[in-house]
N, C-alpha and C. Protein backbone atom coordinates (compact mmCIF):
# COMPACT_ATOMS: atom_id res chain seq x y z
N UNK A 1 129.95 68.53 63.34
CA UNK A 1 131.30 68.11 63.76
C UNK A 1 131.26 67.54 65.16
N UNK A 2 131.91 66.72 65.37
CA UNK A 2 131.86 66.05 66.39
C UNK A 2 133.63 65.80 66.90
N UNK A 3 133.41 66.42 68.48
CA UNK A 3 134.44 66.60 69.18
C UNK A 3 135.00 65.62 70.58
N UNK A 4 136.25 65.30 70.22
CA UNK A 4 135.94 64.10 71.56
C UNK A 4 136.92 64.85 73.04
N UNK A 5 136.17 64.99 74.14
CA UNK A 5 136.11 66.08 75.05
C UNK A 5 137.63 66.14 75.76
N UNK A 6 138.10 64.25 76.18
CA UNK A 6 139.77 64.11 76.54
C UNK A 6 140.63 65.01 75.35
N UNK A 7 140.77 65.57 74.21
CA UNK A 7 141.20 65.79 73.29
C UNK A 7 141.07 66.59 73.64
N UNK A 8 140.12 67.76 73.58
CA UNK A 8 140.19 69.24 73.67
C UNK A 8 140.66 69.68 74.99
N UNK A 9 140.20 69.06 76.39
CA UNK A 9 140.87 69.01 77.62
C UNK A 9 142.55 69.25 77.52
N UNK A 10 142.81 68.46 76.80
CA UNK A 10 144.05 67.88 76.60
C UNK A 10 144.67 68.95 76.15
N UNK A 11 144.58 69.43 75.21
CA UNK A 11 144.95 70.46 73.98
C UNK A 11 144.61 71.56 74.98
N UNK A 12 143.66 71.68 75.76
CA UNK A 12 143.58 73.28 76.31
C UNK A 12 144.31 73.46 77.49
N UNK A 13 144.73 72.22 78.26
CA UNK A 13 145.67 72.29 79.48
C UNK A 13 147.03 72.59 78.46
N UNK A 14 147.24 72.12 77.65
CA UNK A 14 148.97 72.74 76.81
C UNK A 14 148.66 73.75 76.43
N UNK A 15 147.91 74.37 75.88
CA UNK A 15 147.82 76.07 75.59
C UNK A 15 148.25 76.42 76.41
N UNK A 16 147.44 76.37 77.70
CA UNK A 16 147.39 76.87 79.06
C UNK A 16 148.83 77.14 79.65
N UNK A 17 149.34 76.17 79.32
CA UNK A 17 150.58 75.98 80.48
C UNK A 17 151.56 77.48 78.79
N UNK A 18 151.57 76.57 78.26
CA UNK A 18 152.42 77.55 77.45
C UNK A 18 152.11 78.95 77.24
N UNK A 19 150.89 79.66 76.85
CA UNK A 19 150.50 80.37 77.32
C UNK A 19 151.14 81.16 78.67
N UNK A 20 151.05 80.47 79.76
CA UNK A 20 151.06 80.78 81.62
C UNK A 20 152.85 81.08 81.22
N UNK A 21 153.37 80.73 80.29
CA UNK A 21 154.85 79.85 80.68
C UNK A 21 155.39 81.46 79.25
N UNK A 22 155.10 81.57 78.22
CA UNK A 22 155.65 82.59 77.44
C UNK A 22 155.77 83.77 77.44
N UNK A 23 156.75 84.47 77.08
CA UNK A 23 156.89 85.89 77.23
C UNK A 23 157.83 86.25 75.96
N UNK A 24 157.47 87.75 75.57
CA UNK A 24 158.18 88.45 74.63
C UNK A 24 159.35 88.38 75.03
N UNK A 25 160.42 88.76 74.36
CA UNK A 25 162.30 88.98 74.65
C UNK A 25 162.01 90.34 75.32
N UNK A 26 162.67 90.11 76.42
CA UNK A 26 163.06 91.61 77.01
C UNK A 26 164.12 92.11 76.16
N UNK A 27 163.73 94.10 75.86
CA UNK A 27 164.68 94.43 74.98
C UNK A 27 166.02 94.10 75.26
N UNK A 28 166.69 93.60 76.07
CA UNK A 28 167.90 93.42 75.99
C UNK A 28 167.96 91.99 75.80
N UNK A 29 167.42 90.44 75.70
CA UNK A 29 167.55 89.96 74.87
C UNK A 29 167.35 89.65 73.27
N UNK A 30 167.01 90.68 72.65
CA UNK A 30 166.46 91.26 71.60
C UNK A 30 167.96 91.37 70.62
N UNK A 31 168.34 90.45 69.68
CA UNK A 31 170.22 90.49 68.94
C UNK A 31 170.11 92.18 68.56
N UNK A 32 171.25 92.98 68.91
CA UNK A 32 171.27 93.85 67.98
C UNK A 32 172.74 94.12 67.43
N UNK A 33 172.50 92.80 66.85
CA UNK A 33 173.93 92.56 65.81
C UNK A 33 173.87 93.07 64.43
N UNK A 34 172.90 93.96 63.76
CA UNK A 34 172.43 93.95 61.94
C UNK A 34 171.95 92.59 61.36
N UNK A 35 171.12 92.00 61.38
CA UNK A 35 170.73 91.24 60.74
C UNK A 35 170.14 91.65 59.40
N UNK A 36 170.27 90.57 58.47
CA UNK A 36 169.25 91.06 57.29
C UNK A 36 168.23 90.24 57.28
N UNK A 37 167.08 91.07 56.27
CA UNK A 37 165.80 90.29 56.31
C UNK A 37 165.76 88.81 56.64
N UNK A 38 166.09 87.80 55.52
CA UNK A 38 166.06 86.40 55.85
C UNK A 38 166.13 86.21 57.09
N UNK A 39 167.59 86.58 57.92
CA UNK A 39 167.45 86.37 59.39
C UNK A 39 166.28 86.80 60.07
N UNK A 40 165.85 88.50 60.33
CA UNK A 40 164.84 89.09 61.18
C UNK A 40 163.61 88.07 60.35
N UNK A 41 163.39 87.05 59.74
CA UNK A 41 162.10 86.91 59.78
C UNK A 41 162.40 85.19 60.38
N UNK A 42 163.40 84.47 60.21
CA UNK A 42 163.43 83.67 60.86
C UNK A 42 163.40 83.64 62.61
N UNK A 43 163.89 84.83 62.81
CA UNK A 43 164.30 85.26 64.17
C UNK A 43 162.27 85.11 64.95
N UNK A 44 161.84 86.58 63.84
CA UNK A 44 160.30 86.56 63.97
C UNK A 44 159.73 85.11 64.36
N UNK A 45 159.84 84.54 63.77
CA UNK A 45 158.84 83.41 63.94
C UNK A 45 159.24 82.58 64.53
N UNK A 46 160.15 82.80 65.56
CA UNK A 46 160.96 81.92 66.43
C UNK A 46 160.47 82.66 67.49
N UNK A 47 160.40 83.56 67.96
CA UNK A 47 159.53 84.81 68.93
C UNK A 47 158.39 84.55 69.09
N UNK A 48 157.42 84.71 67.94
CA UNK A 48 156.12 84.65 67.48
C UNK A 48 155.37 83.06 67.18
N UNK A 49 155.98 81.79 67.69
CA UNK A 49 155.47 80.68 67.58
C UNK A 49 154.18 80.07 68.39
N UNK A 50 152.99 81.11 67.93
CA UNK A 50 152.03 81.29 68.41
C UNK A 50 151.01 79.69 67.61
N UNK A 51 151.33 79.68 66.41
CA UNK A 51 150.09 78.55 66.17
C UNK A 51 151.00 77.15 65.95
N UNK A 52 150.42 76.20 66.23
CA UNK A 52 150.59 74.63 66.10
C UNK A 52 150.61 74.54 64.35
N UNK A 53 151.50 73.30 64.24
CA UNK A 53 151.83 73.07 63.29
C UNK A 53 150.62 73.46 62.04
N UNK A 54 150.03 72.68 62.56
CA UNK A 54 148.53 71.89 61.57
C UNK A 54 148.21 73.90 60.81
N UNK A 55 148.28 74.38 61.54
CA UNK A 55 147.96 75.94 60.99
C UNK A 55 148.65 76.59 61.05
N UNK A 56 149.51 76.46 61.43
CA UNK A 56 151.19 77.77 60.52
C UNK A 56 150.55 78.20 59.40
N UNK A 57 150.68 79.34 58.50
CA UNK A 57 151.11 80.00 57.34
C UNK A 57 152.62 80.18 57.26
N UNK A 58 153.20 79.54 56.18
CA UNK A 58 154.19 79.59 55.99
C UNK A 58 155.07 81.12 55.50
N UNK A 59 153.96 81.84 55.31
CA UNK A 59 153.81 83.26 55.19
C UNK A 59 153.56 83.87 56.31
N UNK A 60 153.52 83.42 57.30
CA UNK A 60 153.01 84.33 58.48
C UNK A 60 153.86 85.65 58.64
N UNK A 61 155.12 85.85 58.17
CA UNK A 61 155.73 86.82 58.72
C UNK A 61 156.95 86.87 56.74
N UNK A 62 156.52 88.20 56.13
CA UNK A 62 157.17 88.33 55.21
C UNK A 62 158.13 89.13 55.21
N UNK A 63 158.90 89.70 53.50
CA UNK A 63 159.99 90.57 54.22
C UNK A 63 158.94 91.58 52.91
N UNK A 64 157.72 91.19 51.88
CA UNK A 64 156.93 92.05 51.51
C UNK A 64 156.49 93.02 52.60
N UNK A 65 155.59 92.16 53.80
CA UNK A 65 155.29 93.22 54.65
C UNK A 65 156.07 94.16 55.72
N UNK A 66 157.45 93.81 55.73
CA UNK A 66 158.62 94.28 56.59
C UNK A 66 158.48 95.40 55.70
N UNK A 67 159.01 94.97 54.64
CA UNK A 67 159.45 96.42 53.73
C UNK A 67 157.92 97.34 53.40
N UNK A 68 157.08 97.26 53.77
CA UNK A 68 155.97 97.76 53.53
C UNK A 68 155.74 98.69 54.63
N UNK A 69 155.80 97.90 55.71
CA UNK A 69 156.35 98.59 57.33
C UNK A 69 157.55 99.70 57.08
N UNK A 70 158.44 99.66 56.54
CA UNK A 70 159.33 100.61 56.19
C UNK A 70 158.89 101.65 55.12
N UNK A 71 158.43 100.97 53.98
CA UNK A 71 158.18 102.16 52.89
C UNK A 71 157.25 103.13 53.73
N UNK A 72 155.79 103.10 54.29
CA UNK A 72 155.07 103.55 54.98
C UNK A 72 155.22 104.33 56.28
N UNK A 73 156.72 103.86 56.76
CA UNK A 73 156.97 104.89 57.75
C UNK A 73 156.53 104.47 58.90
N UNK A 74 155.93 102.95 59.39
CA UNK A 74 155.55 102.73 60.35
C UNK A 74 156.58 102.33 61.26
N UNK A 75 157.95 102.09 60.75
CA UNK A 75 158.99 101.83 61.66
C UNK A 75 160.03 102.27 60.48
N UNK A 76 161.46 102.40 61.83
CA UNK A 76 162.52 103.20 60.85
C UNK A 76 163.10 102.20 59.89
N UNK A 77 163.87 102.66 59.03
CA UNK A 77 164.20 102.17 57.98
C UNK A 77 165.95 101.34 58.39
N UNK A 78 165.77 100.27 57.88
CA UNK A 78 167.16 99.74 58.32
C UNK A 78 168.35 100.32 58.13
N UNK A 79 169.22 99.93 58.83
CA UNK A 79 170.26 100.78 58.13
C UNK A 79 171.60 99.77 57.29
N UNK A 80 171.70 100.15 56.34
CA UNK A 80 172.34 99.39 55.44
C UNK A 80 172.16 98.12 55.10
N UNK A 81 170.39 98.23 54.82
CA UNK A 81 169.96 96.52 54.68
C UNK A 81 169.80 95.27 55.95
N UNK A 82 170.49 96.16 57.36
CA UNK A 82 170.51 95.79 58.43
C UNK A 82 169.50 96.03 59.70
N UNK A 83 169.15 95.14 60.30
CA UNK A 83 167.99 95.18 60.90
C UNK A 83 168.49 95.15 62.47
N UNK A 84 168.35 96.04 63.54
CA UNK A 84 168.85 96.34 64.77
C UNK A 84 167.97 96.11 65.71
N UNK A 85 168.61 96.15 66.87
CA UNK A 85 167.48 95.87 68.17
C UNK A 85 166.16 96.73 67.79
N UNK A 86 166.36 97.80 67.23
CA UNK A 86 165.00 98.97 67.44
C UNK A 86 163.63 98.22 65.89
N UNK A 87 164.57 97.93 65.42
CA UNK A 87 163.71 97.58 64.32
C UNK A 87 162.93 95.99 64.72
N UNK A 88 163.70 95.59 65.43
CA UNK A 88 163.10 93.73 66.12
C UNK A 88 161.89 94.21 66.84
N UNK A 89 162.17 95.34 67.50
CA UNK A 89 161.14 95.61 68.65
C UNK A 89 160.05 96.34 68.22
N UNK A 90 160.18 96.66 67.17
CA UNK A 90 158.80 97.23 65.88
C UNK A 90 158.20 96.06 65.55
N UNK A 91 158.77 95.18 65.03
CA UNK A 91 158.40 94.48 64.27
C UNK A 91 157.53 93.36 65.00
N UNK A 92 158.22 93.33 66.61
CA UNK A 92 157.86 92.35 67.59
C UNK A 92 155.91 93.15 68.02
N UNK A 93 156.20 94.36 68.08
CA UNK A 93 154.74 94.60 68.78
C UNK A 93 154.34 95.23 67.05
N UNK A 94 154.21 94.97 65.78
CA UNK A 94 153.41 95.20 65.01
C UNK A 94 152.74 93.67 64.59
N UNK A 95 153.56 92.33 64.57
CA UNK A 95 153.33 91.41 64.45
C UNK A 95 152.03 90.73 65.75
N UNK A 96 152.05 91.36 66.77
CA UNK A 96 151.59 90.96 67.78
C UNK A 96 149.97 91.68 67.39
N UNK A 97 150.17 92.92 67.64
CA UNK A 97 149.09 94.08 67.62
C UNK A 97 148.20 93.60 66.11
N UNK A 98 148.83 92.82 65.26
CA UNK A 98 148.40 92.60 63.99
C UNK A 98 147.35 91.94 64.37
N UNK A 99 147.30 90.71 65.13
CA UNK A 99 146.03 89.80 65.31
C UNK A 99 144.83 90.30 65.42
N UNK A 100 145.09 91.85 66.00
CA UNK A 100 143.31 92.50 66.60
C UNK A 100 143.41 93.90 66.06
N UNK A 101 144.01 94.57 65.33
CA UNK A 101 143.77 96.03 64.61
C UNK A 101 144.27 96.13 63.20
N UNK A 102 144.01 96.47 62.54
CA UNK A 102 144.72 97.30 61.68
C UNK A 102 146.16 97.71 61.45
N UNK A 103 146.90 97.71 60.24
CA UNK A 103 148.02 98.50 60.66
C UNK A 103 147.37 100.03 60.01
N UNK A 104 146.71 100.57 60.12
CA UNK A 104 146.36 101.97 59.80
C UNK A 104 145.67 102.49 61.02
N UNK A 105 145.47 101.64 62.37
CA UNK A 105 145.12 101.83 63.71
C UNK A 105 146.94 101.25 64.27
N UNK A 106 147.66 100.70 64.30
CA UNK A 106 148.23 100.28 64.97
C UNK A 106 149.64 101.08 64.63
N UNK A 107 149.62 102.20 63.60
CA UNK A 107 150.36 103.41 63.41
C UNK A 107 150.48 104.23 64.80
N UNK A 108 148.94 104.53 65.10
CA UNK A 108 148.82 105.56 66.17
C UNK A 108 149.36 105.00 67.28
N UNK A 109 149.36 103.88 67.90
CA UNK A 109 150.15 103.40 69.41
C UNK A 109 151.47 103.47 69.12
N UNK A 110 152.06 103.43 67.98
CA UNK A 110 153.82 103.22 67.79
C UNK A 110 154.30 104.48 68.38
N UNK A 111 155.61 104.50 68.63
CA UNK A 111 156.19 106.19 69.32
C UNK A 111 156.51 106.24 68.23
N UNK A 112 156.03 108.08 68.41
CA UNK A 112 155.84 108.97 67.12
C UNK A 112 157.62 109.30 66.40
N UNK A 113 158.70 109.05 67.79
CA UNK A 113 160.14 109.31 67.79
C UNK A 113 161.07 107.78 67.71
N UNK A 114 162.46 107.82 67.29
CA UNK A 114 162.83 106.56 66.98
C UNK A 114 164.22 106.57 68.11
N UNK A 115 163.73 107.59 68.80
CA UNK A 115 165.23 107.26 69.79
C UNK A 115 165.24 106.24 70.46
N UNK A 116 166.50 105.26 70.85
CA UNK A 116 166.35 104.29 71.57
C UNK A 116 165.83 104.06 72.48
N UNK A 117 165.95 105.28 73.20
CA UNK A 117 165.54 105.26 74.89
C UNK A 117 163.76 105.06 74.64
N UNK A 118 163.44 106.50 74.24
CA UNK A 118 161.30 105.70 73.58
C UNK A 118 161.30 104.62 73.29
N UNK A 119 161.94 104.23 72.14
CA UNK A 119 161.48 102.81 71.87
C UNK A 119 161.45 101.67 72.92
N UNK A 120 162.92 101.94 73.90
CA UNK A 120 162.86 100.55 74.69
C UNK A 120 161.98 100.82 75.69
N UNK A 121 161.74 102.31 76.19
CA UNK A 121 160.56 102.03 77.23
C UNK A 121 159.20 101.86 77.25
N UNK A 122 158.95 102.18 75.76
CA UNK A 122 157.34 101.50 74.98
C UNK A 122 157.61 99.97 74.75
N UNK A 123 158.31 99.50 74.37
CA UNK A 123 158.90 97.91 74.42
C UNK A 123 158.31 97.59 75.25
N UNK A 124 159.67 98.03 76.67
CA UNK A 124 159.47 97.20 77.87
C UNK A 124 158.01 97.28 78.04
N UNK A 125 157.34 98.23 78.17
CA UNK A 125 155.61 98.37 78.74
C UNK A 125 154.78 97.20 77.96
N UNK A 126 155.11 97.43 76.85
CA UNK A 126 154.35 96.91 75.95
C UNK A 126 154.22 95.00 76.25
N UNK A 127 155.34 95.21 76.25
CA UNK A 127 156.20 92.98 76.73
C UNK A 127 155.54 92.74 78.15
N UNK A 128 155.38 93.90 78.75
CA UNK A 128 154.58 93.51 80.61
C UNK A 128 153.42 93.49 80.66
N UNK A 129 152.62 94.21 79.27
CA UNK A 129 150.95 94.28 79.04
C UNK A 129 150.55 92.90 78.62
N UNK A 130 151.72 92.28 77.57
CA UNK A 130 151.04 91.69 76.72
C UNK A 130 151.55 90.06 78.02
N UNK A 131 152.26 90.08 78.44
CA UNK A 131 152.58 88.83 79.59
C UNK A 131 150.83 89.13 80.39
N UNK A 132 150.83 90.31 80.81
CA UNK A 132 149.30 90.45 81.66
C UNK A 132 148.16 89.74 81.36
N UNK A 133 148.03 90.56 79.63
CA UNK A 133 146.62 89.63 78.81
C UNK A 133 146.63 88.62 78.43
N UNK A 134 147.97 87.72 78.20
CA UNK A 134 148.03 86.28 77.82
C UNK A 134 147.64 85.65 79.26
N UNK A 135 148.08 85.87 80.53
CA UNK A 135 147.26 85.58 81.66
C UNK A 135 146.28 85.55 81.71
N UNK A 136 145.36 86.83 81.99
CA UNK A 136 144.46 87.04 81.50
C UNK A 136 143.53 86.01 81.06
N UNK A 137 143.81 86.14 79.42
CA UNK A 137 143.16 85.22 78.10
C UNK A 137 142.79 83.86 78.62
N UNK A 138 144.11 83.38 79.63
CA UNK A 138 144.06 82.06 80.09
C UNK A 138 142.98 81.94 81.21
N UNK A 139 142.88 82.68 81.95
CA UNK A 139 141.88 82.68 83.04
C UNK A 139 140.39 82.71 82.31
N UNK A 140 140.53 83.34 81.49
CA UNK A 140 138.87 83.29 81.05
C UNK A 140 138.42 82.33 80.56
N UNK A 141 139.15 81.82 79.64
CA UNK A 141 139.77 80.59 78.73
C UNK A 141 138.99 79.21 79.94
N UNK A 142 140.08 79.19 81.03
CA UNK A 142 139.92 77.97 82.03
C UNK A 142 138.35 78.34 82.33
N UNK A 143 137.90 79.24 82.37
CA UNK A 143 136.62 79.81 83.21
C UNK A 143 135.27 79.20 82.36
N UNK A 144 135.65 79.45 80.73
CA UNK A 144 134.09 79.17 80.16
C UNK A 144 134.71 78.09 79.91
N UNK A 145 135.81 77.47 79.65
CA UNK A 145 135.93 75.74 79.85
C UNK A 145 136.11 74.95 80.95
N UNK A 146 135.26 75.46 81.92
CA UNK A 146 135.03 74.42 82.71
C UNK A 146 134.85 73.50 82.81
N UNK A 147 133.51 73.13 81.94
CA UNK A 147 133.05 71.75 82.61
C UNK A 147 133.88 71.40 81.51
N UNK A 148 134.55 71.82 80.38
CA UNK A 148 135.57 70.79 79.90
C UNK A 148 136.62 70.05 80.54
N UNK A 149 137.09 70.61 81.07
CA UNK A 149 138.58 70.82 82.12
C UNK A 149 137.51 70.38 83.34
N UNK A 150 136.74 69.83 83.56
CA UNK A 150 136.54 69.73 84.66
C UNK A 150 136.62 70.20 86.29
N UNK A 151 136.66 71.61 86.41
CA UNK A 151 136.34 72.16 87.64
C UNK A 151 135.48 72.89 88.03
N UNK A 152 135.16 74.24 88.95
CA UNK A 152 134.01 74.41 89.36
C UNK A 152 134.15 75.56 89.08
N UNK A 153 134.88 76.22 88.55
CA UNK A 153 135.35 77.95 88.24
C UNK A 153 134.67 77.95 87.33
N UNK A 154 133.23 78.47 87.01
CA UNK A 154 132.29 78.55 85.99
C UNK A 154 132.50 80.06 85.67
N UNK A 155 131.48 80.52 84.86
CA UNK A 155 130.46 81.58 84.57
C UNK A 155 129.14 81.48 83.69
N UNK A 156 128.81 82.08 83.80
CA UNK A 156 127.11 81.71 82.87
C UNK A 156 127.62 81.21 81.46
N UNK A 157 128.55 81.81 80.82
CA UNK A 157 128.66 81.62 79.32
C UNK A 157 129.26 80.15 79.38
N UNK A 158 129.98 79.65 80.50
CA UNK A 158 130.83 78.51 80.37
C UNK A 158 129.89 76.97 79.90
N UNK A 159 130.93 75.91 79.55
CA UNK A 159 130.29 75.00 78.37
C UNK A 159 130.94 74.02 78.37
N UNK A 160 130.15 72.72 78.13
CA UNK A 160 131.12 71.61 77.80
C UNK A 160 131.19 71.19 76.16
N UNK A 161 130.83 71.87 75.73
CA UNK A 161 130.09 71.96 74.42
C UNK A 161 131.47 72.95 73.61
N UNK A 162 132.48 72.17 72.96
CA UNK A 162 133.62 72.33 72.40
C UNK A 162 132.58 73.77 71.23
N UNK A 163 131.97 73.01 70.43
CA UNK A 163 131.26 74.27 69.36
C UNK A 163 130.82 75.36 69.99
N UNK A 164 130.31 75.82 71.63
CA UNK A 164 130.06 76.70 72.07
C UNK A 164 131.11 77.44 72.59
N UNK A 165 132.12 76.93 72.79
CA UNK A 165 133.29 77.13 73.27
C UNK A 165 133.62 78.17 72.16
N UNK A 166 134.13 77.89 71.12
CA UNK A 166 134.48 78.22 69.77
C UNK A 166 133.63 79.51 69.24
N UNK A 167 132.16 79.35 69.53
CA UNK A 167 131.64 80.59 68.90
C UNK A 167 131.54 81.72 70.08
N UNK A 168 131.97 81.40 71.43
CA UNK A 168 132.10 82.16 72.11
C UNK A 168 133.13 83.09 72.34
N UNK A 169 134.33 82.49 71.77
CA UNK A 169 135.48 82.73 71.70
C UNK A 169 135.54 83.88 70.53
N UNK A 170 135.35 83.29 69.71
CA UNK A 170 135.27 84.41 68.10
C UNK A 170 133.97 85.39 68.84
N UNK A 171 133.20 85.50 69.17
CA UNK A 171 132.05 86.31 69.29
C UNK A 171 132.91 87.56 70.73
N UNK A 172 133.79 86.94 71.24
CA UNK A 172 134.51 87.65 72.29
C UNK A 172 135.75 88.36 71.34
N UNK A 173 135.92 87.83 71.16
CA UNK A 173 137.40 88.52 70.03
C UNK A 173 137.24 89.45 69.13
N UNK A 174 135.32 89.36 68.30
CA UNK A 174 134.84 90.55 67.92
C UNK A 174 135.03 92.18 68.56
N UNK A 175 133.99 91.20 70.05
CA UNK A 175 133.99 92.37 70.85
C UNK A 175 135.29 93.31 71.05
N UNK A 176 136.46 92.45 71.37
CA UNK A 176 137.32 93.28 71.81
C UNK A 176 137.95 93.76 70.78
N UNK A 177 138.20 93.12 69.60
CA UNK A 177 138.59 94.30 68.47
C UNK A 177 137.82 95.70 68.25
N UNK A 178 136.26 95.62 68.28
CA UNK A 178 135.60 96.81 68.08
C UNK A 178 136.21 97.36 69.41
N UNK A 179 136.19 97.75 70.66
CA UNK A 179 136.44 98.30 72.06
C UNK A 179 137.76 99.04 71.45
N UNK A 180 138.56 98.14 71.05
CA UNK A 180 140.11 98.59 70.67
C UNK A 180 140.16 100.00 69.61
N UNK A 181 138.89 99.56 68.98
CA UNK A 181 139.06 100.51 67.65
C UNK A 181 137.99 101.44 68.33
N UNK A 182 136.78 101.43 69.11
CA UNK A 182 136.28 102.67 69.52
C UNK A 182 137.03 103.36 69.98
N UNK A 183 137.90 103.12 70.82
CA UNK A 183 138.49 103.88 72.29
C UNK A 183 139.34 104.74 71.21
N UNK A 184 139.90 103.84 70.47
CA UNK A 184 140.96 104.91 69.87
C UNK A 184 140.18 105.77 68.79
N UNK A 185 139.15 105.80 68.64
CA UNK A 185 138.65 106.99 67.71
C UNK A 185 138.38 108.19 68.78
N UNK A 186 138.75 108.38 69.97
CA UNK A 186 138.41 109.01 71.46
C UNK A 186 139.86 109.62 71.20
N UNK A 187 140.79 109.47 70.50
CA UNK A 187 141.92 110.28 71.01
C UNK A 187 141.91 111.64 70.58
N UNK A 188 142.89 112.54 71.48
CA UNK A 188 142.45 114.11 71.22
C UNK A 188 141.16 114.72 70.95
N UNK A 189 140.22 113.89 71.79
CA UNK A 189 139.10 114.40 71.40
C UNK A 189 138.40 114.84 73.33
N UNK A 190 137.26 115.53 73.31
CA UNK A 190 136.28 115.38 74.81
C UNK A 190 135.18 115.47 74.11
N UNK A 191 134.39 115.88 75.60
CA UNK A 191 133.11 115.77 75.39
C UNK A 191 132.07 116.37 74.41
N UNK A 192 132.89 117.56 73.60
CA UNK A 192 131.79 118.02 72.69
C UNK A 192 132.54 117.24 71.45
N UNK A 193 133.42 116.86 70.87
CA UNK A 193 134.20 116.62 69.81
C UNK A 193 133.98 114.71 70.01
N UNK A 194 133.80 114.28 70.79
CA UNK A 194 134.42 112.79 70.83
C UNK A 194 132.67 112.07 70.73
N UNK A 195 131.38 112.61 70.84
CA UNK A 195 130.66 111.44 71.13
C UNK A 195 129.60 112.45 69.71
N UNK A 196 128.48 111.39 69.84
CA UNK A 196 127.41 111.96 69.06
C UNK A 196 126.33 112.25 69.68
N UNK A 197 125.33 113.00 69.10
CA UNK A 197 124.05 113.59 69.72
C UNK A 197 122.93 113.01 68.64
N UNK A 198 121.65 112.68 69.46
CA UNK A 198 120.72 112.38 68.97
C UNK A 198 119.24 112.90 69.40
N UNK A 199 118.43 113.22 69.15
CA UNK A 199 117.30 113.55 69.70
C UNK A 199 116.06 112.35 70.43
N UNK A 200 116.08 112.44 71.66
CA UNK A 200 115.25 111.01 71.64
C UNK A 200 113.76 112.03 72.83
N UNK A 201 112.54 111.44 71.94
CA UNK A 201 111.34 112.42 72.59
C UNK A 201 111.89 113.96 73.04
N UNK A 202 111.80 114.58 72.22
CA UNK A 202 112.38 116.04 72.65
C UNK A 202 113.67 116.57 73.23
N UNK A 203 114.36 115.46 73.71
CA UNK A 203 115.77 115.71 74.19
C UNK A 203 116.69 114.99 73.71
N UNK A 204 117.74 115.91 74.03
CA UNK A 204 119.30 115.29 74.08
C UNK A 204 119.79 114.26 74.45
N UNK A 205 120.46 113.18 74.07
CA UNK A 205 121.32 112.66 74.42
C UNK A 205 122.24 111.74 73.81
N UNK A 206 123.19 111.83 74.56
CA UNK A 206 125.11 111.43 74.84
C UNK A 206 125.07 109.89 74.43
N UNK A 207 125.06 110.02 73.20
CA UNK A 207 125.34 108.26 73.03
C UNK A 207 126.96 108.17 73.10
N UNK A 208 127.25 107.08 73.84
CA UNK A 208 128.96 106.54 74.65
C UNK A 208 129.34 105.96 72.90
């Protein structure tokens, strides 16, 4: 495949800026008028307009998996077919959290309680983390595309080489999904319960 470099430049300074430029709804711009499904999923993907046309799934956001989210107990159940601020704000960090875990990992971060007050202050945290790592994402982003983007903010992995770019990217996104899913096999656990033991030449030791 062959990549022409003004193009990807191009395309990665608009990520960038949009990226630098988006943020989740603070819970209080969040409708909590009752909506029903049809709406909360149009609403969704008006929130969540994360991919460019060319790759939308027109499925990206169902009301199969809403109600699946409900049968399962991973968020509360609407009330009278009606969907409220508390249920947007489930739906907002399960849709998000979806890209890199599990929803059978992404059970355990939800608050275990459905009172408003938990929910909006796991919200709010949650909307200030995820503004952090989309920063973040972007800085690293500008960093191994340097010599694309043309400046001097390198690192060893960085590339002008669009295909290196790409497998670096997925090969990073691995990483941090596994990290996500170790750490959390660490909960309620220490040092005799949380790691494993192996014998190496006559002794012990603490594999991390």
């Amino acid at each position: 495949m062959n990549y022409n470099k003004p193009l990807v430049a191009g395309k990665l300074r608009r990520w960038e800026t949009y990226l630098n430029n988006y943020r989740l709804p603070a819970w209080e711009q969040i409708p909590d008028l009752g909506l029903y499904m049809e709406q909360v999923i149009v609403l969704l993907r008006q929130y969540l307009d994360y991919l460019p046309p060319e790759l939308k799934e027109e499925e990206f956001i169902t009301s199969a998996a809403i109600n699946n989210y409900v049968r399962t107990k991973i968020m509360p159940e609407p009330i009278k077919k009606r969907y409220y601020r508390i249920h947007i704000a489930y739906l907002l960090v399960i849709c998000t959290l979806k890209q890199g875990l599990s929803i059978a990992l992404i059970r355990n971060l939800l608050p275990s309680g459905h009172s408003e007050a938990e929910i909006c202050k796991f919200y709010t945290n949650y909307a200030a983390r995820h503004a952090l790592s989309a920063s973040y994402f972007v800085q690293q982003v500008r960093t191994v595309a340097g010599p694309i983007l043309d400046h001097t903010d390198t690192t060893p992995i960085s590339t002008e080489q669009t295909e290196e770019l790409i497998i670096s990217s997925a090969i990073i996104g691995g990483f941090s999904r596994l990290l996500a899913e170790k750490l959390m096999l660490l909960a309620d656990k220490d040092l005799s319960s949380g790691g494993s033991i192996e014998k190496l030449s006559g002794k012990d030791r603490k594999k991390t």
